[in-house]
PDB file of N, CA and C in Angstrom:
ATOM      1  N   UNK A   1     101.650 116.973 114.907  1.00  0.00           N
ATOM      2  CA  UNK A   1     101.812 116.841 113.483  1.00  0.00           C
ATOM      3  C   UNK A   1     101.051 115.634 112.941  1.00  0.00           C
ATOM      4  N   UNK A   2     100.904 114.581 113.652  1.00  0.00           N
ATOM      5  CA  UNK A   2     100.002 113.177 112.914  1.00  0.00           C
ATOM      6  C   UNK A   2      98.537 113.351 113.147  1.00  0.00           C
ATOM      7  N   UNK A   3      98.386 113.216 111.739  1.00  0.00           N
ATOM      8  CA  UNK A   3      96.572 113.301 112.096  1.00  0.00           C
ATOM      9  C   UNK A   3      96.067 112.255 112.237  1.00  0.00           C
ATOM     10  N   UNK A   4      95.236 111.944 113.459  1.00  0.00           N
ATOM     11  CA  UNK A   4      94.796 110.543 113.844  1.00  0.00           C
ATOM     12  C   UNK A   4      93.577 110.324 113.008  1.00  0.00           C
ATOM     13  N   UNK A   5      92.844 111.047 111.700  1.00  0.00           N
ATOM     14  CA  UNK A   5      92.111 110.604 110.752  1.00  0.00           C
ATOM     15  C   UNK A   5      93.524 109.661 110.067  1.00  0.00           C
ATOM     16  N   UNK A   6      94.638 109.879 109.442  1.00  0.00           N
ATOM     17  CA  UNK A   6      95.222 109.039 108.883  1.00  0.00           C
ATOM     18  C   UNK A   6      95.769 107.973 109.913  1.00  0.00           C
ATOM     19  N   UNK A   7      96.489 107.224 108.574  1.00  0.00           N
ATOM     20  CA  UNK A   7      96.813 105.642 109.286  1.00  0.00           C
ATOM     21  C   UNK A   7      98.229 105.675 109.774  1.00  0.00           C
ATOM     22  N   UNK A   8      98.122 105.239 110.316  1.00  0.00           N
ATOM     23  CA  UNK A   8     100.139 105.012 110.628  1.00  0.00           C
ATOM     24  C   UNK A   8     100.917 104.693 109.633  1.00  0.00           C
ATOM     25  N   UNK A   9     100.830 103.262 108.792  1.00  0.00           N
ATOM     26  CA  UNK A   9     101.059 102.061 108.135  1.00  0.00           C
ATOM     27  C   UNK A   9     100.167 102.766 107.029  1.00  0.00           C
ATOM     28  N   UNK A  10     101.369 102.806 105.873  1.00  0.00           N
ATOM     29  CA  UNK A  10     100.029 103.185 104.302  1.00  0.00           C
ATOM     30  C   UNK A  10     101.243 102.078 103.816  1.00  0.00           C
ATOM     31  N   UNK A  11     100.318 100.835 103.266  1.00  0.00           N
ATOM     32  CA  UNK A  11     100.581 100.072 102.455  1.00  0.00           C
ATOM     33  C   UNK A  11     100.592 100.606 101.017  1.00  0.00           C
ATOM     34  N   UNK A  12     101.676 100.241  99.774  1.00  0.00           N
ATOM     35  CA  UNK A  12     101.245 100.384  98.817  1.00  0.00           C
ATOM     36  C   UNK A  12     102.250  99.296  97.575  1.00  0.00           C
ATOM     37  N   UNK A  13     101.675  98.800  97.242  1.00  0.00           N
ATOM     38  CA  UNK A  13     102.182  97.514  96.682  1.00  0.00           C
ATOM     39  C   UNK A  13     103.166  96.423  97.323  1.00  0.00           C
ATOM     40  N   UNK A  14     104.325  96.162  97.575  1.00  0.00           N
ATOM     41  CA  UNK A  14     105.129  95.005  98.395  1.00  0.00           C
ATOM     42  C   UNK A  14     105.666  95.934  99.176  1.00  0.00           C
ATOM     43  N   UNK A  15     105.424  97.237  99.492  1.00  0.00           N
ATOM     44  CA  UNK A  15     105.712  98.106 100.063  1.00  0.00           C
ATOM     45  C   UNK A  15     104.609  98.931 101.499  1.00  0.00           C
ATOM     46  N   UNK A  16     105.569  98.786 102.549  1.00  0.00           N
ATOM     47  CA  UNK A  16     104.498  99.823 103.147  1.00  0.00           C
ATOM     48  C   UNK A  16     105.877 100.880 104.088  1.00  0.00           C
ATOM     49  N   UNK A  17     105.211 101.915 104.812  1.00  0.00           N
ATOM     50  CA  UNK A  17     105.961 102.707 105.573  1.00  0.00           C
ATOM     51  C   UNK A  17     105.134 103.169 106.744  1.00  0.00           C
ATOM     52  N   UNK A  18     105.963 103.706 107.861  1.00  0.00           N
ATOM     53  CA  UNK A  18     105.461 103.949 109.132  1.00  0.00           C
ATOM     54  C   UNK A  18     105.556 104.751 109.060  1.00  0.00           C
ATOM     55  N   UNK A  19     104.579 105.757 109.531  1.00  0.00           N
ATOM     56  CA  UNK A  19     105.205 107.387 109.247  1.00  0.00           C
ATOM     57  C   UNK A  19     105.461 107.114 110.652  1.00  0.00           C
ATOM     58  N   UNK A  20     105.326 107.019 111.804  1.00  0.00           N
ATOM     59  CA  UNK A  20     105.748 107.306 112.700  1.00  0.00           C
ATOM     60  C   UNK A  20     107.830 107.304 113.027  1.00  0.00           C
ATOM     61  N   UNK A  21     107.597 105.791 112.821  1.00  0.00           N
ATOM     62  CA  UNK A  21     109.122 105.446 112.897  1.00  0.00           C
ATOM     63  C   UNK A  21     110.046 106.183 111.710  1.00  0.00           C
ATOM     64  N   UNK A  22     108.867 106.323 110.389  1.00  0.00           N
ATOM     65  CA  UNK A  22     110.095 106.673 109.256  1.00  0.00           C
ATOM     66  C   UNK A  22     110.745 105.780 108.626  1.00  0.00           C
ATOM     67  N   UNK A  23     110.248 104.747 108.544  1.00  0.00           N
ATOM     68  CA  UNK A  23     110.939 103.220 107.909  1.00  0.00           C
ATOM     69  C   UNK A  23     109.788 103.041 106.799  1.00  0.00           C
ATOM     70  N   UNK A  24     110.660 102.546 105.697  1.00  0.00           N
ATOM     71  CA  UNK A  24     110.334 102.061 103.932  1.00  0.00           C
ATOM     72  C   UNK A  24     110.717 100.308 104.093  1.00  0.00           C
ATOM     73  N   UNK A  25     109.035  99.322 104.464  1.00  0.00           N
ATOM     74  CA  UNK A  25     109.946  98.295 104.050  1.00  0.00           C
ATOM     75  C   UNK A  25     109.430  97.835 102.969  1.00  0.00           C
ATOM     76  N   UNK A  26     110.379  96.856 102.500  1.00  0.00           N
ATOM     77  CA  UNK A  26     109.221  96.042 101.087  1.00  0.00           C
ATOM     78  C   UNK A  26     109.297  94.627 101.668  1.00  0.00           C
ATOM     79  N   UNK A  27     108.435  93.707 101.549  1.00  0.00           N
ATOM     80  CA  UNK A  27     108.191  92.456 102.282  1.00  0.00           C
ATOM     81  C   UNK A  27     108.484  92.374 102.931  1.00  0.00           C
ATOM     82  N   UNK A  28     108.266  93.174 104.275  1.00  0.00           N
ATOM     83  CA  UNK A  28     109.147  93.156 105.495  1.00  0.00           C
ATOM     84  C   UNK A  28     110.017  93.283 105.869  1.00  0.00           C
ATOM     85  N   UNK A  29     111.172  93.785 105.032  1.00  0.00           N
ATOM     86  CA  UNK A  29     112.447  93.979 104.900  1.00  0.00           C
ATOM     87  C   UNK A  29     112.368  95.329 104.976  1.00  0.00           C
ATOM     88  N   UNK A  30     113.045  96.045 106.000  1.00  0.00           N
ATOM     89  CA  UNK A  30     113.842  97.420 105.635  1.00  0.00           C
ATOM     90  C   UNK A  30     114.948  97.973 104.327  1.00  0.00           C
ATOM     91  N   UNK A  31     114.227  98.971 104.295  1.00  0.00           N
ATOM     92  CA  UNK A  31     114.414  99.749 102.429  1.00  0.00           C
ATOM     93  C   UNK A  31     115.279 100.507 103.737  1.00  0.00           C
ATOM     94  N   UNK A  32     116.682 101.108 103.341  1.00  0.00           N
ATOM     95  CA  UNK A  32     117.106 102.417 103.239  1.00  0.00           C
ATOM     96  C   UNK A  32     116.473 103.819 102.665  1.00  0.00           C
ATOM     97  N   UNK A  33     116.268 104.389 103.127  1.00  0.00           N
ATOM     98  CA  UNK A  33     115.632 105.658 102.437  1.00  0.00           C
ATOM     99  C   UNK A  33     116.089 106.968 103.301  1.00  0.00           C
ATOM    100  N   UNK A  34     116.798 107.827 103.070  1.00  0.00           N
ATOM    101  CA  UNK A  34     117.000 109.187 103.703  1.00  0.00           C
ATOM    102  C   UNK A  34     115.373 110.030 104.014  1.00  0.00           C
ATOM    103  N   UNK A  35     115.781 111.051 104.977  1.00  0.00           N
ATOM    104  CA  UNK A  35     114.659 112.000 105.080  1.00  0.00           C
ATOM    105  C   UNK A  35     113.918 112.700 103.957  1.00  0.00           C
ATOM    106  N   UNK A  36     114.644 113.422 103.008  1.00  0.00           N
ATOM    107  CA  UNK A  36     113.699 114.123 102.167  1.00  0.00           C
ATOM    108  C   UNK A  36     113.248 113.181 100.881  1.00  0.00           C
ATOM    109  N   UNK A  37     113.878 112.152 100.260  1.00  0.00           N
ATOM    110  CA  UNK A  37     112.983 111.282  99.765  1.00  0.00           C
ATOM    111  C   UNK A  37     111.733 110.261 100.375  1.00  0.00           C
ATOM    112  N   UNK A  38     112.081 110.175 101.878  1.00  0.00           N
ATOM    113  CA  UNK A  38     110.929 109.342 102.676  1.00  0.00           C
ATOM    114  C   UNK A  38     109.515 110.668 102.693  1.00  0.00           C
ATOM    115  N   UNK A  39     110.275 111.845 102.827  1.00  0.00           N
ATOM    116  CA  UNK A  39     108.844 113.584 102.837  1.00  0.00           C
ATOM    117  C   UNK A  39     108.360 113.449 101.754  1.00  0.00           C
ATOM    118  N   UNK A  40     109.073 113.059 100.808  1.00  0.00           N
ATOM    119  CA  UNK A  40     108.612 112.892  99.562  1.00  0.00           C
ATOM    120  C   UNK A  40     107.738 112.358  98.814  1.00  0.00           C
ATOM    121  N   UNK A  41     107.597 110.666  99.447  1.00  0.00           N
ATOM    122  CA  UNK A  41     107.006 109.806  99.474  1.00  0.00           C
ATOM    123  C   UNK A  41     105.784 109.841 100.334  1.00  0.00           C
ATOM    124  N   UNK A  42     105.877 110.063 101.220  1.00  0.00           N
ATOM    125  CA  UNK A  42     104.659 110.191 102.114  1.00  0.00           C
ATOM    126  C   UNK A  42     103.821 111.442 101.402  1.00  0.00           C
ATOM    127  N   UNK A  43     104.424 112.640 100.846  1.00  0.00           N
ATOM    128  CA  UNK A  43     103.534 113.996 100.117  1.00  0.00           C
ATOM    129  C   UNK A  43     102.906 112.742  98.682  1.00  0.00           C
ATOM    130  N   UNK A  44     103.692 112.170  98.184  1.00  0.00           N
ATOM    131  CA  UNK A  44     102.719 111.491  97.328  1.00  0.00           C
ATOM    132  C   UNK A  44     101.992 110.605  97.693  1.00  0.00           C
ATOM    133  N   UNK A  45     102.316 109.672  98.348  1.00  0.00           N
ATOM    134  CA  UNK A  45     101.136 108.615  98.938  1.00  0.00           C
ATOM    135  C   UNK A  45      99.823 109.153  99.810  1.00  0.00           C
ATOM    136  N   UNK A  46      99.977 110.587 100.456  1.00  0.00           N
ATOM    137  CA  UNK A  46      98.564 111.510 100.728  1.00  0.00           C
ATOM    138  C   UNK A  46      97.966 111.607  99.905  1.00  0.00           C
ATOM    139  N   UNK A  47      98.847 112.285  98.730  1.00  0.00           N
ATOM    140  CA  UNK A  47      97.810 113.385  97.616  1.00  0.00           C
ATOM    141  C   UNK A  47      96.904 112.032  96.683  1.00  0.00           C
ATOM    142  N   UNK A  48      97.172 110.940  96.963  1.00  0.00           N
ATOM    143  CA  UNK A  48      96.411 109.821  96.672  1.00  0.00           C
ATOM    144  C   UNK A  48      96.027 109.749  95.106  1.00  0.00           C
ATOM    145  N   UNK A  49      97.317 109.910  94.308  1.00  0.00           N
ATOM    146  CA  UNK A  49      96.974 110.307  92.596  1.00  0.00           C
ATOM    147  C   UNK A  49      96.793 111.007  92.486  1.00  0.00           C
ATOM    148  N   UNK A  50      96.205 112.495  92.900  1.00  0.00           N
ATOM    149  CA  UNK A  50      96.400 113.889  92.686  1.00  0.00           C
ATOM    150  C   UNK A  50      97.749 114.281  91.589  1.00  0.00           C
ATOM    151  N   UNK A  51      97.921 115.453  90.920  1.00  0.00           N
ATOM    152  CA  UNK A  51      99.561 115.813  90.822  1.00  0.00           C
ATOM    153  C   UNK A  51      99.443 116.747  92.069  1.00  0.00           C
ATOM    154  N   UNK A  52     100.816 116.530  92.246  1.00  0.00           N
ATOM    155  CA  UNK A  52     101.867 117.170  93.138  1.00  0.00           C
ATOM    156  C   UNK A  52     102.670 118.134  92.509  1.00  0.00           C
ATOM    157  N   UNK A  53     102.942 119.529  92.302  1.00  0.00           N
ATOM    158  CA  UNK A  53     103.589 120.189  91.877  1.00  0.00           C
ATOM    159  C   UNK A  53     104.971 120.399  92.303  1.00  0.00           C
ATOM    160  N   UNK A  54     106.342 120.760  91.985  1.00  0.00           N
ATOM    161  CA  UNK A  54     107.222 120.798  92.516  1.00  0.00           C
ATOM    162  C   UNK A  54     107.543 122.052  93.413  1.00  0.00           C
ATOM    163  N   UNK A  55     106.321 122.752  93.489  1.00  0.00           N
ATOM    164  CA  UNK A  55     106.106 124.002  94.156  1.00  0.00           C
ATOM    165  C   UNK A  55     105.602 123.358  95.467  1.00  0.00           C
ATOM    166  N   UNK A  56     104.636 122.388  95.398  1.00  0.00           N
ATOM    167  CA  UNK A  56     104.335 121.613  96.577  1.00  0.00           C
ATOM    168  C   UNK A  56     105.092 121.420  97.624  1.00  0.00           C
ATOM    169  N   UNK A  57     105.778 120.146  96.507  1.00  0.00           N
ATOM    170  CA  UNK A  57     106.887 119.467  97.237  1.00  0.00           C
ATOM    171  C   UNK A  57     107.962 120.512  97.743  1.00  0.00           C
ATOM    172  N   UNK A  58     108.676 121.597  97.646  1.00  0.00           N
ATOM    173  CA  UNK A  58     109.237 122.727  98.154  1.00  0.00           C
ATOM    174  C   UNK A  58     108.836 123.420  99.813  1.00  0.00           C
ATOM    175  N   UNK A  59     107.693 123.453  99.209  1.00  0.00           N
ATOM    176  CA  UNK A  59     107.008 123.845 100.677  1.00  0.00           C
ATOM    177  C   UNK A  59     107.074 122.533 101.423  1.00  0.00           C
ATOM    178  N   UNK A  60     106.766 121.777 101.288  1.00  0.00           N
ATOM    179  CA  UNK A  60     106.810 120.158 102.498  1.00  0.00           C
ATOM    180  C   UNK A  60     108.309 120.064 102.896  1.00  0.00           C
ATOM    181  N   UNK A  61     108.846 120.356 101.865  1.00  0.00           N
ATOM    182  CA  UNK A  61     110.446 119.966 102.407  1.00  0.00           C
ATOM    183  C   UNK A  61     111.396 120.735 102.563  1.00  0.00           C
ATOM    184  N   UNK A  62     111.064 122.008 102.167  1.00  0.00           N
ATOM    185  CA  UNK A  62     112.037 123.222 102.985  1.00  0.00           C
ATOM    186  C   UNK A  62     111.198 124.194 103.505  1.00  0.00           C
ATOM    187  N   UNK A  63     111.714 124.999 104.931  1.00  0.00           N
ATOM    188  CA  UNK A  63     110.989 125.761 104.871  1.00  0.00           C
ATOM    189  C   UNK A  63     111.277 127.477 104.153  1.00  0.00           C
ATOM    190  N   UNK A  64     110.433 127.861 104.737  1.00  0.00           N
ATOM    191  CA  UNK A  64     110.495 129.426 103.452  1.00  0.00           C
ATOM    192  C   UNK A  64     111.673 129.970 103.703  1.00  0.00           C
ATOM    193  N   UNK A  65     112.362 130.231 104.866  1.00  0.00           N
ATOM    194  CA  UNK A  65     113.420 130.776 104.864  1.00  0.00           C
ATOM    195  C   UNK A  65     115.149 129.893 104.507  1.00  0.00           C
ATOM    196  N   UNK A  66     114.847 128.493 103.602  1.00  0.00           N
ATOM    197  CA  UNK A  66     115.851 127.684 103.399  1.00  0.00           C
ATOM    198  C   UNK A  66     116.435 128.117 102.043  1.00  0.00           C
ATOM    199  N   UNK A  67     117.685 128.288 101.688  1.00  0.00           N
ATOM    200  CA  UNK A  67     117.974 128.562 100.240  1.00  0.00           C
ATOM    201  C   UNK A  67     118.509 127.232 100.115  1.00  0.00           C
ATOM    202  N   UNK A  68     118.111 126.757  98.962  1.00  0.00           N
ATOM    203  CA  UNK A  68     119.304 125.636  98.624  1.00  0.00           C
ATOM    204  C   UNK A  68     119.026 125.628  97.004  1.00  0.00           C
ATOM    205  N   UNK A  69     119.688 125.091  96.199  1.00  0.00           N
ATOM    206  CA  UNK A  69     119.465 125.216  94.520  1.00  0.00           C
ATOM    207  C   UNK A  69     118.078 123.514  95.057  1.00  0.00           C
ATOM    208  N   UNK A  70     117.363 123.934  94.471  1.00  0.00           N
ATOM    209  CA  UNK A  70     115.664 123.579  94.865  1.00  0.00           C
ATOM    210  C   UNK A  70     115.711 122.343  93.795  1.00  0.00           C
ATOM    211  N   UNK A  71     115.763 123.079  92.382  1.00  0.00           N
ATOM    212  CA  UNK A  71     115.847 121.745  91.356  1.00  0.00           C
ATOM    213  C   UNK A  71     117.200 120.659  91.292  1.00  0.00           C
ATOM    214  N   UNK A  72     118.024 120.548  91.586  1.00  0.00           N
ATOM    215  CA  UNK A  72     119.174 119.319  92.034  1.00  0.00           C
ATOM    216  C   UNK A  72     118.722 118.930  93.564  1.00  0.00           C
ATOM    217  N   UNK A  73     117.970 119.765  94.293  1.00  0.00           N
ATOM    218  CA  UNK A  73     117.937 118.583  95.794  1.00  0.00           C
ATOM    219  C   UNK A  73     116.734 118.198  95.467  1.00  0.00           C
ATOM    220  N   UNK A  74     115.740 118.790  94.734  1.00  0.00           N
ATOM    221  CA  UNK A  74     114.496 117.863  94.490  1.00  0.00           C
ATOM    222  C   UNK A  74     115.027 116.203  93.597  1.00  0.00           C
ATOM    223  N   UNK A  75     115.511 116.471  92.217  1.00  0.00           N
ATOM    224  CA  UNK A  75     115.997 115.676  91.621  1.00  0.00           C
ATOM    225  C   UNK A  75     116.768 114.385  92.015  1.00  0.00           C
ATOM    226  N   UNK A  76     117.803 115.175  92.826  1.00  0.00           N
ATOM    227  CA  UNK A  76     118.654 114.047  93.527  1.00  0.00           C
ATOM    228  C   UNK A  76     117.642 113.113  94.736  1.00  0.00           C
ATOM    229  N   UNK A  77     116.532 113.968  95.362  1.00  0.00           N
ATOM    230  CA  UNK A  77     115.815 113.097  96.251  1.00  0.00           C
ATOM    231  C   UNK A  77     115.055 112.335  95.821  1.00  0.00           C
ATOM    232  N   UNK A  78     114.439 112.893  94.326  1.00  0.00           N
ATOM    233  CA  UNK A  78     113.883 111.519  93.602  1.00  0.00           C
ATOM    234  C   UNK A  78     113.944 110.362  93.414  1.00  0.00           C
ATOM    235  N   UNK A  79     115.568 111.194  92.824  1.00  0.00           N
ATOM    236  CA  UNK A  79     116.399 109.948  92.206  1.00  0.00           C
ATOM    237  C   UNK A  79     116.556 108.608  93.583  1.00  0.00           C
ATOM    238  N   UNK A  80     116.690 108.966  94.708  1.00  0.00           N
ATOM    239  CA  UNK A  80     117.386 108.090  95.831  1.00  0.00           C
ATOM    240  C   UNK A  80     115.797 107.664  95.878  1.00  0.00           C
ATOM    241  N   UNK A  81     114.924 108.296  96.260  1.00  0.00           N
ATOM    242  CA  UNK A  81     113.754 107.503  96.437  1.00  0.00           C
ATOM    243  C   UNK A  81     113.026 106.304  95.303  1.00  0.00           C
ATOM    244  N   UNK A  82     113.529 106.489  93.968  1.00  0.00           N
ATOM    245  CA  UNK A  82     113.079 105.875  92.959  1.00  0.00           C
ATOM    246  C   UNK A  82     114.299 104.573  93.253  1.00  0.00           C
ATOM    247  N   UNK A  83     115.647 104.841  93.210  1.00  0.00           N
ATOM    248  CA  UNK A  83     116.494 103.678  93.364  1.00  0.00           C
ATOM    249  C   UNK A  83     115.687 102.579  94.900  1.00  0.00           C
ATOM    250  N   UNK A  84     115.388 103.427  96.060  1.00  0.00           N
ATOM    251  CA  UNK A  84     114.443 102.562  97.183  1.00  0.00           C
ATOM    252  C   UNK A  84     113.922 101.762  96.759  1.00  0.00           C
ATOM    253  N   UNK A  85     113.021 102.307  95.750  1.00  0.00           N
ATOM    254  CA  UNK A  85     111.369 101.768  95.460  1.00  0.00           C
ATOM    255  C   UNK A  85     112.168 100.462  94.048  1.00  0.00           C
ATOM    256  N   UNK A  86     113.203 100.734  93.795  1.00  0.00           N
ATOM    257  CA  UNK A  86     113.769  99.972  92.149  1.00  0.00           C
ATOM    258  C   UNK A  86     112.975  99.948  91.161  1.00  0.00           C
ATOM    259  N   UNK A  87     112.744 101.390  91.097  1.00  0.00           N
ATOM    260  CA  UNK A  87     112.252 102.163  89.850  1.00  0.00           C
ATOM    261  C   UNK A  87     113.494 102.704  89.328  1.00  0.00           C
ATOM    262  N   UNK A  88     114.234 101.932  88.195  1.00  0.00           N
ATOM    263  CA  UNK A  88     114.911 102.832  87.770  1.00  0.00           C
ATOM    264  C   UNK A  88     114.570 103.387  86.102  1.00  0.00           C
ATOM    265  N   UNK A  89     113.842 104.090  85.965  1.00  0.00           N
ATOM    266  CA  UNK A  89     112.932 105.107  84.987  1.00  0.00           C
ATOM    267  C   UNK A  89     114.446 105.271  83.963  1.00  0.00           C
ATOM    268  N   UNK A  90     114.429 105.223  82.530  1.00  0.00           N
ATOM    269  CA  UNK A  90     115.341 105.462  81.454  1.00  0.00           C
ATOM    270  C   UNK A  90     114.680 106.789  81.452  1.00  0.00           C
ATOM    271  N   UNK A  91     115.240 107.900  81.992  1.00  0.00           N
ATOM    272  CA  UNK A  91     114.929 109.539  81.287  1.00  0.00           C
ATOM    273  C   UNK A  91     115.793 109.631  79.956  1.00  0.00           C
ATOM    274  N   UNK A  92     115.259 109.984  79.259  1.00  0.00           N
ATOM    275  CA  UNK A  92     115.643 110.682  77.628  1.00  0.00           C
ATOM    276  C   UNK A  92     115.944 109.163  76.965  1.00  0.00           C
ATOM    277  N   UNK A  93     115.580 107.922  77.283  1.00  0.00           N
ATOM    278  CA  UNK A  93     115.465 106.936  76.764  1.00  0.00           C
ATOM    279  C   UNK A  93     114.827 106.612  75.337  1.00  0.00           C
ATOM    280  N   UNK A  94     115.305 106.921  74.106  1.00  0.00           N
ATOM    281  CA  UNK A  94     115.021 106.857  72.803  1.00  0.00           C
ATOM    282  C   UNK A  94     114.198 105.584  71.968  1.00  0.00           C
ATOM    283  N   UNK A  95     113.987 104.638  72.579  1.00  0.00           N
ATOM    284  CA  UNK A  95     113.210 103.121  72.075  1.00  0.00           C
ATOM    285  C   UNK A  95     112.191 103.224  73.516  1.00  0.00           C
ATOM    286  N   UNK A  96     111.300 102.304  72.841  1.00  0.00           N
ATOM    287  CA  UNK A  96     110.065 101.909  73.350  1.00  0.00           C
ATOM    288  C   UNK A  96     109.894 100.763  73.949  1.00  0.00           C
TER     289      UNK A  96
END
């Protein structure tokens, strides 16, 4: 599964991750992060600014024969990956 064109270690701001081990740290410190927000993260830090569709992300993180309600486990994995990163984004936030 690891392609030895990519890196182990993708740094990206006070942040980097191992894909190997599966660890989120920020300044060297270990981030908590579950599995499908860490799949998550790594599908965006590839697509390198690309969009990512949520059709994408579906396929990376379940496979075809998985049912699960798709939009609350995407959402909720966001959500845990954005609290990691302490992005916490105001959705439907009315001021500027």
């Amino acid at each position: 599964m690891a392609d030895p064109d990519q890196p182990r270690i993708i740094r990206f701001g006070s942040f980097e991750v191992d894909k190997r081990t599966g660890e989120l740290r920020k300044n060297g410190s270990r981030v908590k992060l579950q599995q499908q927000p860490l799949q998550i993260l790594l599908v965006l830090l590839q697509s390198r600014g690309d969009i990512v569709t949520r059709e994408e992300l579906c396929q990376q993180l379940w496979s075809n024969d998985t049912f699960v309600d798709f939009d609350h486990s995407l959402n909720a994995a966001v959500k845990r990956l954005r609290e990691a990163l302490s992005d916490f984004a105001k959705v439907g936030a009315g001021s500027s």
